[in-house]
C-alpha atoms as a PDB file:
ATOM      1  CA  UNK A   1       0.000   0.000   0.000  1.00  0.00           C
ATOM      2  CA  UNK A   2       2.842   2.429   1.195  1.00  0.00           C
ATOM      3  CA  UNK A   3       4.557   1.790  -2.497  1.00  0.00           C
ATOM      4  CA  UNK A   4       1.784   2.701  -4.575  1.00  0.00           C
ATOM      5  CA  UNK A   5       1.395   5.555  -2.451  1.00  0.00           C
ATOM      6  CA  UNK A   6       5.069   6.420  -3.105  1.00  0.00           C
ATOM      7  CA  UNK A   7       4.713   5.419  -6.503  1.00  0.00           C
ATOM      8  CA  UNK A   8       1.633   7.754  -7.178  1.00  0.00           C
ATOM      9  CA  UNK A   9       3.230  10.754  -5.787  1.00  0.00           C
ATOM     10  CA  UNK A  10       6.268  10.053  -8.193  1.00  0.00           C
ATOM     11  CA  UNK A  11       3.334  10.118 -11.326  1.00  0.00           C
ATOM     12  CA  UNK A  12       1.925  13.503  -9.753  1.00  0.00           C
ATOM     13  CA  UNK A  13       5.577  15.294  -9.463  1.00  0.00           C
ATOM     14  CA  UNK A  14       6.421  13.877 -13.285  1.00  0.00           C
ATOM     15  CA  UNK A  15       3.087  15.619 -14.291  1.00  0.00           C
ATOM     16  CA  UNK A  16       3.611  18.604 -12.618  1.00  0.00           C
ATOM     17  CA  UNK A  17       6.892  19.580 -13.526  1.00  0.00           C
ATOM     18  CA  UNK A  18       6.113  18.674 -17.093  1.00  0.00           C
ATOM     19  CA  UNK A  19       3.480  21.202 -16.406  1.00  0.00           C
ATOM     20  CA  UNK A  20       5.353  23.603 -15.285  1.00  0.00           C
ATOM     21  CA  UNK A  21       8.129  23.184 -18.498  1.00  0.00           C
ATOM     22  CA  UNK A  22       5.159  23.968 -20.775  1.00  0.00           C
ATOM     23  CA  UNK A  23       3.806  26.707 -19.195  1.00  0.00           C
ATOM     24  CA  UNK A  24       7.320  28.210 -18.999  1.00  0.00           C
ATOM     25  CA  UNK A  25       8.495  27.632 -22.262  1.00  0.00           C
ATOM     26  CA  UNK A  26       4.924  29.311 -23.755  1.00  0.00           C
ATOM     27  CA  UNK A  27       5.789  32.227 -21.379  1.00  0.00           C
ATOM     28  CA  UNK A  28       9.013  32.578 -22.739  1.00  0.00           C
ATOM     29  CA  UNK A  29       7.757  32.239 -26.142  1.00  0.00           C
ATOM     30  CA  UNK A  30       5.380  34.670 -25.524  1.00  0.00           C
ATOM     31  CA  UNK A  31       7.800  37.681 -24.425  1.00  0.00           C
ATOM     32  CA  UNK A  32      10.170  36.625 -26.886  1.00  0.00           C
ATOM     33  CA  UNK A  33       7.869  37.158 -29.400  1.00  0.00           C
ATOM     34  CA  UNK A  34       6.345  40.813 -28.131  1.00  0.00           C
ATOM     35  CA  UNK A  35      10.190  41.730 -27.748  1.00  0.00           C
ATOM     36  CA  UNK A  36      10.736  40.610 -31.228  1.00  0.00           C
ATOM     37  CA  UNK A  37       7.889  42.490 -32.729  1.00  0.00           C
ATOM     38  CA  UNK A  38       8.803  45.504 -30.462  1.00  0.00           C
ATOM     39  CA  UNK A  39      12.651  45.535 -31.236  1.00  0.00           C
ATOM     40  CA  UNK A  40      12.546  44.148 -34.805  1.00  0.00           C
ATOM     41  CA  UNK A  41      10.042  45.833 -38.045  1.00  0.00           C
ATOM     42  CA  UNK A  42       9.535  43.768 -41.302  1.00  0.00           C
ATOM     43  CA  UNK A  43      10.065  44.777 -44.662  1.00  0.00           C
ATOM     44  CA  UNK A  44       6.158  45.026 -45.204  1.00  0.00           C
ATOM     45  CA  UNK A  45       5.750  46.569 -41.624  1.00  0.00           C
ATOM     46  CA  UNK A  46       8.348  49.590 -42.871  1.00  0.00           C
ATOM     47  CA  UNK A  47       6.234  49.916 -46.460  1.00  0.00           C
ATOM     48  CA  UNK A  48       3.031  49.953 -44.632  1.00  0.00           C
ATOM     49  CA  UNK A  49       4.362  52.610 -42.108  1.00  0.00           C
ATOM     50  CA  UNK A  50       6.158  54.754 -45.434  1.00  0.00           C
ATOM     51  CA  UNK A  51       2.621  54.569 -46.627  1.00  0.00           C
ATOM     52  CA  UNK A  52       0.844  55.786 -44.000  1.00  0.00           C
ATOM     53  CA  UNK A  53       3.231  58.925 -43.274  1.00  0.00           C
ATOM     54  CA  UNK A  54       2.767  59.701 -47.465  1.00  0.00           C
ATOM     55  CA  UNK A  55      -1.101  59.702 -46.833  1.00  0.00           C
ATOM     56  CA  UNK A  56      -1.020  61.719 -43.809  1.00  0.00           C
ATOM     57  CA  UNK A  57       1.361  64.176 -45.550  1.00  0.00           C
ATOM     58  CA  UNK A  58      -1.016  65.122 -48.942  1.00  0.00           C
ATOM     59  CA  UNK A  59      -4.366  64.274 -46.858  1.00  0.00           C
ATOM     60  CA  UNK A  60      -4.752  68.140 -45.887  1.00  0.00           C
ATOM     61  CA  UNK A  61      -3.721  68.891 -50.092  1.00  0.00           C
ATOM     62  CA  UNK A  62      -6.432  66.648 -50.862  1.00  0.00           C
ATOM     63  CA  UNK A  63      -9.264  67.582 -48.332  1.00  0.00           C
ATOM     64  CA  UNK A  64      -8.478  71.151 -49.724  1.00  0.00           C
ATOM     65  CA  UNK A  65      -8.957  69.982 -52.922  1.00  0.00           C
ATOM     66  CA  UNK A  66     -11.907  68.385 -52.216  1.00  0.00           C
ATOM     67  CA  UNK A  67     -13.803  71.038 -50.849  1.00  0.00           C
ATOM     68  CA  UNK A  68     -13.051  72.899 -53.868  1.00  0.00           C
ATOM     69  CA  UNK A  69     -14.340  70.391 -56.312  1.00  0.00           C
ATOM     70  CA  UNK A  70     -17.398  69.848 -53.876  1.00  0.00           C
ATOM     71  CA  UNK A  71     -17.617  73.716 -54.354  1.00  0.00           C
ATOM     72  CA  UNK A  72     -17.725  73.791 -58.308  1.00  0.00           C
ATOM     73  CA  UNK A  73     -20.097  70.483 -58.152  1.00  0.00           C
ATOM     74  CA  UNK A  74     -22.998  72.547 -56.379  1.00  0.00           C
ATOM     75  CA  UNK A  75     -22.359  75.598 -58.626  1.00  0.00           C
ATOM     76  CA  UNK A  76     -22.380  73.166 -61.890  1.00  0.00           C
ATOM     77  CA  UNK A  77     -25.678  71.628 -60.321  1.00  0.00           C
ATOM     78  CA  UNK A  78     -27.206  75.308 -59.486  1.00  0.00           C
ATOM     79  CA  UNK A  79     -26.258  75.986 -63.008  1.00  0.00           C
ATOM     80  CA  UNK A  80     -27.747  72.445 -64.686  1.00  0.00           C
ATOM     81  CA  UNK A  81     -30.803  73.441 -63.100  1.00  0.00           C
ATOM     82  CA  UNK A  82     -31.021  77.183 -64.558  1.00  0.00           C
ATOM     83  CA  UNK A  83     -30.194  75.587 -67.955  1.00  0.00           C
ATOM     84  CA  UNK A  84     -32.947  72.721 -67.579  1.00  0.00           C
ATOM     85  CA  UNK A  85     -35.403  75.603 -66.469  1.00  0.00           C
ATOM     86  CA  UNK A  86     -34.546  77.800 -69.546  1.00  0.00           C
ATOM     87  CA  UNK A  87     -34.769  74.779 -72.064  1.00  0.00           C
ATOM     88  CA  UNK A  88     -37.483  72.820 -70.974  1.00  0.00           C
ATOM     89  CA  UNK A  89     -40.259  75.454 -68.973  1.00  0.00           C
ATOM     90  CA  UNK A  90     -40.422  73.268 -66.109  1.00  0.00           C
ATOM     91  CA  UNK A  91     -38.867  72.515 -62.525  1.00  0.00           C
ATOM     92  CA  UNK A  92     -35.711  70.211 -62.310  1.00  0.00           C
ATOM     93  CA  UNK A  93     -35.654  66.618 -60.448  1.00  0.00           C
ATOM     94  CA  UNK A  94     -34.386  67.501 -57.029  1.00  0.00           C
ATOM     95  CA  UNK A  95     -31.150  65.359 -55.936  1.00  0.00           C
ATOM     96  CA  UNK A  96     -31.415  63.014 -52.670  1.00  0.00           C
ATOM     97  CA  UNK A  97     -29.917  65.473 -50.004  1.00  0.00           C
ATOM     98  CA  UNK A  98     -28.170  62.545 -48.505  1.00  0.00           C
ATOM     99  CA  UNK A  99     -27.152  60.532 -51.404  1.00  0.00           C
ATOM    100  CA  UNK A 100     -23.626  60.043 -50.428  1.00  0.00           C
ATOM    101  CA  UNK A 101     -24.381  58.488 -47.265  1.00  0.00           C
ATOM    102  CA  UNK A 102     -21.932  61.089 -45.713  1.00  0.00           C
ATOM    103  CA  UNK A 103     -23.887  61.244 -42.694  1.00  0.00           C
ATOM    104  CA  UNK A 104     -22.778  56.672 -41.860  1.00  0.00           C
ATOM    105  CA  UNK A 105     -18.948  57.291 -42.620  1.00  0.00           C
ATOM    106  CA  UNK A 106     -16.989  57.043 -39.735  1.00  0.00           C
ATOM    107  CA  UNK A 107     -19.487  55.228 -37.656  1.00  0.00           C
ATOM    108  CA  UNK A 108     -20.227  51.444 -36.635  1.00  0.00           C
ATOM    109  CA  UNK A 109     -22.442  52.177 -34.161  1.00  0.00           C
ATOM    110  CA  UNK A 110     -25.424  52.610 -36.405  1.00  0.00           C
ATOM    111  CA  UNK A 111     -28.074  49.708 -35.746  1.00  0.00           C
ATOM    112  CA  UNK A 112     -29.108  47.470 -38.863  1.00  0.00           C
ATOM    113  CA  UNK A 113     -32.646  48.130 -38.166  1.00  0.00           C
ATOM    114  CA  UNK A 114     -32.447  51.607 -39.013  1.00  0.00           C
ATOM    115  CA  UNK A 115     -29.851  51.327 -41.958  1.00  0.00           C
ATOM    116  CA  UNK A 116     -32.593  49.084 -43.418  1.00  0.00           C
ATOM    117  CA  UNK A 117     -35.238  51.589 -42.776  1.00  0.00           C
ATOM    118  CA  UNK A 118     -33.217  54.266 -44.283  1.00  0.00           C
ATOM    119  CA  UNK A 119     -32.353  52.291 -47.326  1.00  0.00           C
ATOM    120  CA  UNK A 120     -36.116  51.122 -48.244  1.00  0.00           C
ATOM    121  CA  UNK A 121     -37.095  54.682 -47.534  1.00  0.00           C
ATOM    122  CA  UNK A 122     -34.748  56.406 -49.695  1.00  0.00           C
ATOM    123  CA  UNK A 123     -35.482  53.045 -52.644  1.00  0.00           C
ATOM    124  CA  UNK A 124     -39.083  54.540 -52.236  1.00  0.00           C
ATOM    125  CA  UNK A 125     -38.199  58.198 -52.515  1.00  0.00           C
ATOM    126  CA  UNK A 126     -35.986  56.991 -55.431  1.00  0.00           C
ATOM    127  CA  UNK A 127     -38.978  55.207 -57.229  1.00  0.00           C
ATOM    128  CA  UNK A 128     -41.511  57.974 -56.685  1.00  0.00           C
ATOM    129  CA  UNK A 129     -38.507  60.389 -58.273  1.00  0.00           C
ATOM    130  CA  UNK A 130     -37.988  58.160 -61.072  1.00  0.00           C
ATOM    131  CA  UNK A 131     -41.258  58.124 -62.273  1.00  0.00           C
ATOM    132  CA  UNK A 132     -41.649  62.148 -61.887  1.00  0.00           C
ATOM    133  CA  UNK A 133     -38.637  62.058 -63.864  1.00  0.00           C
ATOM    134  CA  UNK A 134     -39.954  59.560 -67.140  1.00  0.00           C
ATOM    135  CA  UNK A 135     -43.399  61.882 -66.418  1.00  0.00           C
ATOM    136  CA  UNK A 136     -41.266  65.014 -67.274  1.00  0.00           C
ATOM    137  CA  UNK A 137     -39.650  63.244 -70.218  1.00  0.00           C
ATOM    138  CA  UNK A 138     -43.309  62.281 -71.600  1.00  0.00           C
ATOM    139  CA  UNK A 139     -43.986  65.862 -71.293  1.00  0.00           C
ATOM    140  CA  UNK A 140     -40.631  66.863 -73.137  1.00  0.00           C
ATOM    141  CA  UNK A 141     -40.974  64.037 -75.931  1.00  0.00           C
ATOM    142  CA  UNK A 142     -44.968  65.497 -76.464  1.00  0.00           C
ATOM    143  CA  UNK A 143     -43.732  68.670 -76.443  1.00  0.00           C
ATOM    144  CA  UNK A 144     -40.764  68.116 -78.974  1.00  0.00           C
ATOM    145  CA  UNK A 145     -43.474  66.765 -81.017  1.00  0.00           C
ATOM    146  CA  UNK A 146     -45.349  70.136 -81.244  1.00  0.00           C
ATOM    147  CA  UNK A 147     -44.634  71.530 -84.735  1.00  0.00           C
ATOM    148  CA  UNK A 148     -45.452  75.024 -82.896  1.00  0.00           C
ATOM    149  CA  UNK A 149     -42.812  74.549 -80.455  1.00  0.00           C
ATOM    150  CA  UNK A 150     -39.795  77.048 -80.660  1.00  0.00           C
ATOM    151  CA  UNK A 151     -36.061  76.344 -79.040  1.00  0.00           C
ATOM    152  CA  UNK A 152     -33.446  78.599 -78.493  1.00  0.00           C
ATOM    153  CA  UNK A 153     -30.452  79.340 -80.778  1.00  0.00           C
ATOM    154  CA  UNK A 154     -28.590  76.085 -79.424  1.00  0.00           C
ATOM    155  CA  UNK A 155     -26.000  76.261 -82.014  1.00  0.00           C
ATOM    156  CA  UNK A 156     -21.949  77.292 -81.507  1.00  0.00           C
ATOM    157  CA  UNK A 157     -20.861  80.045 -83.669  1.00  0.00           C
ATOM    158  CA  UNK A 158     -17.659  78.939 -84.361  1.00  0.00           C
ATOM    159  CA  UNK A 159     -15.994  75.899 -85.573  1.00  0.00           C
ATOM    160  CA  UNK A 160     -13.747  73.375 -83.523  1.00  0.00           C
ATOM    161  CA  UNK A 161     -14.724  75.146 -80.384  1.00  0.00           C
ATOM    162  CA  UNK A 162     -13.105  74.058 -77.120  1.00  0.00           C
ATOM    163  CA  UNK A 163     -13.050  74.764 -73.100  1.00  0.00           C
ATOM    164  CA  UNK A 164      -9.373  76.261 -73.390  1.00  0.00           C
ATOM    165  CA  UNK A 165     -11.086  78.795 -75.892  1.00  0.00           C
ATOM    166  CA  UNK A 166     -13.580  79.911 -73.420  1.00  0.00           C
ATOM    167  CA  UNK A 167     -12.821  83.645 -71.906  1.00  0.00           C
ATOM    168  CA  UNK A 168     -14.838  85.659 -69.568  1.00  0.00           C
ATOM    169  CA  UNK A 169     -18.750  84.391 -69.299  1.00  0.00           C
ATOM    170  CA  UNK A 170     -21.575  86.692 -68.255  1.00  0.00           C
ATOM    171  CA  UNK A 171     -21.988  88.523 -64.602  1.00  0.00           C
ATOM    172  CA  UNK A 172     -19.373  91.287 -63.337  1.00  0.00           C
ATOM    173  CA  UNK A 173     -16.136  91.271 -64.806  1.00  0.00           C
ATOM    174  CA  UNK A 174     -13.166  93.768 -64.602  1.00  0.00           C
ATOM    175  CA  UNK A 175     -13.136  95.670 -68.005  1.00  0.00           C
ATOM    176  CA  UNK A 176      -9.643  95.472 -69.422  1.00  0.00           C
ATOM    177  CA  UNK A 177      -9.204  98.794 -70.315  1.00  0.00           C
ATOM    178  CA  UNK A 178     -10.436 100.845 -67.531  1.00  0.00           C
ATOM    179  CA  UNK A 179      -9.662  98.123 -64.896  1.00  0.00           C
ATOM    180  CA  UNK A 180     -12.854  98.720 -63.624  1.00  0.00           C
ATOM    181  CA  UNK A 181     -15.801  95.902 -62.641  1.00  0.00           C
ATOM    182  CA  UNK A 182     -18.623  96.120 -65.375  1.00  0.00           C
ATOM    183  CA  UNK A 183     -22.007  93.900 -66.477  1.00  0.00           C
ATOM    184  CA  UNK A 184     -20.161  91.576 -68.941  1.00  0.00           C
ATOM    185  CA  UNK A 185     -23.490  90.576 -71.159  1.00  0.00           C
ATOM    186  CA  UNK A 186     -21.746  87.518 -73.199  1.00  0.00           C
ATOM    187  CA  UNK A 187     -19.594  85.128 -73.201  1.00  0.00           C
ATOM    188  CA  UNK A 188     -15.915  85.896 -75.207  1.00  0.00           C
ATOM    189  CA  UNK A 189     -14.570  83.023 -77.218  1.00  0.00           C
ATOM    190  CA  UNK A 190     -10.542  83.509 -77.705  1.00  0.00           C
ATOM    191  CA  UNK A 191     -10.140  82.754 -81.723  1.00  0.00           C
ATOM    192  CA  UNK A 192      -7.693  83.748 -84.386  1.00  0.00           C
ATOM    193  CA  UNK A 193      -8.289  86.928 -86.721  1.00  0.00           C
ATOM    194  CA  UNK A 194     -10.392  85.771 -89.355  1.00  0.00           C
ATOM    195  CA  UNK A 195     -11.978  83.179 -87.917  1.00  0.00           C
ATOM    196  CA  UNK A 196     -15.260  82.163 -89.556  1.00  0.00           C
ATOM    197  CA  UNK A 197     -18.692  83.193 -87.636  1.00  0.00           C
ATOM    198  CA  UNK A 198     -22.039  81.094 -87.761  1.00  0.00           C
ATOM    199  CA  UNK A 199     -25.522  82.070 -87.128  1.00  0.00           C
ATOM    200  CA  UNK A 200     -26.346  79.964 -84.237  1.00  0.00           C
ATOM    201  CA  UNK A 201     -29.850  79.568 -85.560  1.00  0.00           C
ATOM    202  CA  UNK A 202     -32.137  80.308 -88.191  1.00  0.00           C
ATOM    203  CA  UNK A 203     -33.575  84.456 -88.500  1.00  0.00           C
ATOM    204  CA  UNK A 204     -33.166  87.215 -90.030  1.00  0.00           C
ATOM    205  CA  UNK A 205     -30.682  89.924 -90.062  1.00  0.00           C
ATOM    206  CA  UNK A 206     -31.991  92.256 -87.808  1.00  0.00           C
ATOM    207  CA  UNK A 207     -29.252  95.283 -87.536  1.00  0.00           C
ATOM    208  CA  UNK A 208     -25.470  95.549 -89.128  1.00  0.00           C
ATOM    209  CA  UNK A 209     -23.165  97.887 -87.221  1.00  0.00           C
ATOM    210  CA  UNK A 210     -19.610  99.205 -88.649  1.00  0.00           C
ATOM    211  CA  UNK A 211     -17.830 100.940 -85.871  1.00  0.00           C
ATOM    212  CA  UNK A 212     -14.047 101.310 -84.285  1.00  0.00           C
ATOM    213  CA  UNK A 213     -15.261 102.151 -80.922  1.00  0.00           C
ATOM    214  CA  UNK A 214     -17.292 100.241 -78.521  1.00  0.00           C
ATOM    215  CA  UNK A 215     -18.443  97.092 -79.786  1.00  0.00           C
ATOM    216  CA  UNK A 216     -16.665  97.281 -82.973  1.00  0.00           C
ATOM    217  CA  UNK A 217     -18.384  95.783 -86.515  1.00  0.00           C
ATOM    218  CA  UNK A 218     -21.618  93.809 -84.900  1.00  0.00           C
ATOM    219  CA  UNK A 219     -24.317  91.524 -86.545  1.00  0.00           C
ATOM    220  CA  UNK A 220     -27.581  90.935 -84.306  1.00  0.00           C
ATOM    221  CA  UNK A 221     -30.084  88.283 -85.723  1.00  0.00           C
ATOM    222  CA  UNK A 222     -33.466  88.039 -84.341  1.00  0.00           C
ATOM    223  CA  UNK A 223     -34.790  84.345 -83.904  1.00  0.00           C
ATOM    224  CA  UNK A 224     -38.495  82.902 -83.025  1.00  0.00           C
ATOM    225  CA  UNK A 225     -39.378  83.088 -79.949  1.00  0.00           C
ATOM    226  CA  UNK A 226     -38.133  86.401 -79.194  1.00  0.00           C
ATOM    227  CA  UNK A 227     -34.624  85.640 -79.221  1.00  0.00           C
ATOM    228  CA  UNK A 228     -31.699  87.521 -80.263  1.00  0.00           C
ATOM    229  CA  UNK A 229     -28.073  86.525 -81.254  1.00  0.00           C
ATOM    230  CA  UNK A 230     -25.468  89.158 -81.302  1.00  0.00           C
ATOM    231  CA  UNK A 231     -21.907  89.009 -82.561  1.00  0.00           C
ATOM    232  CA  UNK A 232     -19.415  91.421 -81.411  1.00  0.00           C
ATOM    233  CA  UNK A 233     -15.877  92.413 -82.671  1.00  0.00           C
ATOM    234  CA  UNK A 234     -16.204  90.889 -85.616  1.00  0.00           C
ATOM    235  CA  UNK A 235     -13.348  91.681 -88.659  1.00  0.00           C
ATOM    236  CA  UNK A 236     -15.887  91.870 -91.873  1.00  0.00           C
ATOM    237  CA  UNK A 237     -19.517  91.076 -92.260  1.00  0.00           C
ATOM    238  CA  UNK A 238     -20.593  89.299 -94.722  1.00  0.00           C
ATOM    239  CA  UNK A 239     -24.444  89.481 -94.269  1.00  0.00           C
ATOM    240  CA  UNK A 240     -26.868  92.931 -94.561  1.00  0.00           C
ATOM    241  CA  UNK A 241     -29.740  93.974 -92.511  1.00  0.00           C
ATOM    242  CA  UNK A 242     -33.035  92.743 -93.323  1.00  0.00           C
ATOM    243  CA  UNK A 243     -31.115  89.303 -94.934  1.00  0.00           C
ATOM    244  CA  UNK A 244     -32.790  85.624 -93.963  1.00  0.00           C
ATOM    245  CA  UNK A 245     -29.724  83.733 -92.844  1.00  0.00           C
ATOM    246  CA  UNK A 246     -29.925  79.301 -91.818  1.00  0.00           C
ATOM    247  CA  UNK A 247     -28.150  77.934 -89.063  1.00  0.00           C
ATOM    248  CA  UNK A 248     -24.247  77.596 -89.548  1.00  0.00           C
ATOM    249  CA  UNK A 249     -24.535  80.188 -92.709  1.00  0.00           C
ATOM    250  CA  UNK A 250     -21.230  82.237 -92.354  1.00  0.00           C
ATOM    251  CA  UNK A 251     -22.075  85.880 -91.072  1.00  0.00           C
ATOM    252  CA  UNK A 252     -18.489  87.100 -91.280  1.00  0.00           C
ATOM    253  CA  UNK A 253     -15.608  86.555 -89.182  1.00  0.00           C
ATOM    254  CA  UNK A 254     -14.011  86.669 -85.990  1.00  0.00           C
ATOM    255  CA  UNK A 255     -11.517  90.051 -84.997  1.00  0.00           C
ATOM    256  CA  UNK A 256     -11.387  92.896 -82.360  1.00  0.00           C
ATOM    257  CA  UNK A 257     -12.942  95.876 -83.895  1.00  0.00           C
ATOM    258  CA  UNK A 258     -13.982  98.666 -81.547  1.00  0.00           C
ATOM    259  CA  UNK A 259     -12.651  98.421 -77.813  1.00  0.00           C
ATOM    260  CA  UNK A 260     -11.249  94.851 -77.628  1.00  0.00           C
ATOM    261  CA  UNK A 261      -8.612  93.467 -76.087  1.00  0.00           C
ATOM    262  CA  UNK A 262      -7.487  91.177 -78.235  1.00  0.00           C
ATOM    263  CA  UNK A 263      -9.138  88.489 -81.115  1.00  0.00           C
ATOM    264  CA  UNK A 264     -12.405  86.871 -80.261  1.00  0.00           C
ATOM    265  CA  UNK A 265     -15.671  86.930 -80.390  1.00  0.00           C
ATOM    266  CA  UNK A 266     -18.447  88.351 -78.044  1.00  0.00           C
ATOM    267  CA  UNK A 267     -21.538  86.439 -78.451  1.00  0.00           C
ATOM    268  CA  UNK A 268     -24.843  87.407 -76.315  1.00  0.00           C
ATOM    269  CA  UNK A 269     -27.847  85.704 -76.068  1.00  0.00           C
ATOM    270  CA  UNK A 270     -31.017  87.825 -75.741  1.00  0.00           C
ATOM    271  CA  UNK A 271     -34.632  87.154 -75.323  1.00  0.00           C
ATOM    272  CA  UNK A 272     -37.488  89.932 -75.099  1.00  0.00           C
ATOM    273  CA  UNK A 273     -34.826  92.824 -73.367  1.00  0.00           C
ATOM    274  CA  UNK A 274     -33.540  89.970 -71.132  1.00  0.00           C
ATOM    275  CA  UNK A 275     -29.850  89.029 -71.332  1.00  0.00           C
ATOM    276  CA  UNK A 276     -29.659  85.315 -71.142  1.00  0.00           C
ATOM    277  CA  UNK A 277     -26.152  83.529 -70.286  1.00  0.00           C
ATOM    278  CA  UNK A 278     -25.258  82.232 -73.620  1.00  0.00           C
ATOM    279  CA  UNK A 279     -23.303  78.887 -71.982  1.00  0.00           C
ATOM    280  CA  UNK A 280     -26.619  77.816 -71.194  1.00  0.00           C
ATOM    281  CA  UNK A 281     -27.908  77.144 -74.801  1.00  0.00           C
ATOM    282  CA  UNK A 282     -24.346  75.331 -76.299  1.00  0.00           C
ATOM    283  CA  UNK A 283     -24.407  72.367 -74.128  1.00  0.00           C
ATOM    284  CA  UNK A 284     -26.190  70.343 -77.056  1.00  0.00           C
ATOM    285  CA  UNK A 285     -23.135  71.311 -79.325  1.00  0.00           C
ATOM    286  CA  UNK A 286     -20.135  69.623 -77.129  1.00  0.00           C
ATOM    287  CA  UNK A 287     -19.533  66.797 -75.186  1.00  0.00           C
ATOM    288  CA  UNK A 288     -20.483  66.809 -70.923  1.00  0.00           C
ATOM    289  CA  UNK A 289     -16.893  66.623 -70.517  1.00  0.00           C
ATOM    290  CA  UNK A 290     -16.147  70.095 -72.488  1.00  0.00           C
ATOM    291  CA  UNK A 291     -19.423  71.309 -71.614  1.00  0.00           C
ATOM    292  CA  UNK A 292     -18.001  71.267 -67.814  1.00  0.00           C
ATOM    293  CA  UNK A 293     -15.166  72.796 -68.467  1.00  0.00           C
ATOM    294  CA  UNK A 294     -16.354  75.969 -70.756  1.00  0.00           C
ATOM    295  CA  UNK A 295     -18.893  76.548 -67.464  1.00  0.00           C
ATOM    296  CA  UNK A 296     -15.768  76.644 -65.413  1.00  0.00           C
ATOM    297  CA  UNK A 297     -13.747  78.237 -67.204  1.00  0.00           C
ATOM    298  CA  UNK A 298     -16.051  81.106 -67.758  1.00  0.00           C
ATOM    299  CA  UNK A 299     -16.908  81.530 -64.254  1.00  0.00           C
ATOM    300  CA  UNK A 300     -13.505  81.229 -63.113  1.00  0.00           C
ATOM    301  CA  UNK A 301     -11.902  84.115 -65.633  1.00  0.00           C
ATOM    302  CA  UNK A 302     -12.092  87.385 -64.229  1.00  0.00           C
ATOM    303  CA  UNK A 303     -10.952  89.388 -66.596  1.00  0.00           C
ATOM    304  CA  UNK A 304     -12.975  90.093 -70.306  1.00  0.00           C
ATOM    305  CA  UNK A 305     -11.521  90.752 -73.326  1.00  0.00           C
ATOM    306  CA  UNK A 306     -13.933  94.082 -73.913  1.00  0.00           C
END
């Protein structure tokens, strides 16, 4: 009895310490390990970290830059509406105020319950929109369909026309020769002496000016609808008052007769005494692309070029 006694306790103490070896050499392997990671970095560790100190380096350049491209998103949007107003006679489709889900960055602590809610409220909202938008493009279609409808001159008045070519748009500018703000009624397109001029829709000739002051040799074409087309600065004229003239028929060409800063062309837009931003009626004539970039480039150039 006494040996198995003896001989269990041996058992026990074997266990034990074999016990106690394992727990020690996890220990060990343990603090070995968080000194190693401490003391020594990887290769990937050191690219990661690089990375990270680029980022936080250009992240204030790019939040600037941000918030000026949010900037020139609402003013294009403000503007798509005026256009959409002008064009089509009726209100635009409002955008979902939260669209980009700004308002769940940065947060995990939003229940799924009420990110479901939000998203089958905002599908509805975006159904219900939909169909008031194909309802306003019935409407358009029918009203495209109305032989009595009239459009605006929608045409450019000069060939091969691109954004870099855009100059000072309509609204206040600062008048190059007096250096002084003024009401800047058109929109200058930079061009080369002599360059052709278009009627941007179909009319007739309604006044022919030859001058070497103000706004040099000028054609102004009335259109249906009570518009009006006027071309400033122009070199020679090659049309006379009273004259029927079809879109894209060659009116004369571009200079910088009168008070003008250099060669171009000043083109207003008019409608019943009501100066109209001409931008607004060439969008059909580019691409979105270059469409965006004439807006911006007109809003953004302070100086004219009369």
């Amino acid at each position: 009895m006494a040996d198995s006694r003896k001989t269990g306790s041996r058992i026990v103490g074997v266990v034990w310490t074999v016990v106690k070896f394992v727990l020690t050499v996890i220990s060990l392997t343990v603090v070995g390990y968080a000194v190693f990671a401490l003391v020594y970095t990887s290769p990937e560790e050191k690219r990661l970290k690089a990375e990270n100190e680029a980022y936080e380096a250009v992240f204030p350049e790019y939040e600037s830059r941000l918030d000026t491209i949010e900037a020139d998103i609402e003013r294009l949007v403000r503007k798509d509406d005026i256009i959409y107003k002008d064009i089509f006679h009726a209100e635009p489709p409002q955008q979902d105020p939260v669209s980009s889900l700004d308002i769940f960055f940065g947060s995990d602590s939003i229940p799924d319950s009420k990110l479901v809610f939000y998203t089958a409220g905002k599908a509805d909202r975006l159904i219900g929109e939909a169909a008031r938008v194909d309802s306003l493009f019935r409407t358009i279609a029918s009203a495209l369909r109305n032989p009595k409808l009239v459009l605006p001159p929608m045409s450019l008045p000069l060939d091969s026309l691109n954004y870099t070519q855009v100059a000072a748009g309509t609204g206040i500018k600062t008048n190059p020769f007096y250096t002084t703000d003024a009401n800047h009624k058109g929109v200058d397109f930079i061009v080369s002496q002599g360059a052709p001029v278009y009627a941007a829709a179909d009319g007739i000739v309604s006044s022919v000016q030859h001058s070497r002051r103000g706004e040099g040799n000028t054609v102004s074409i009335k259109h249906a609808g009570g518009y009006v087309t006027r071309y400033l600065h122009l070199r020679e004229i090659s049309v006379q008052q009273g004259q029927s003239v079809r879109k894209g028929r060659p009116i004369g060409t571009a200079g910088m007769s009168g008070n003008s800063y250099a060669p171009h062309l000043h083109y207003e837009v008019h409608r019943d005494s009501l100066v109209l931003d001409p931008l607004n009626y060439i969008f059909a004539s580019v691409t979105p692309e270059e469409y965006s970039n004439m807006v911006y480039m007109a809003a953004h150039t302070r100086q004219s070029m009369d």
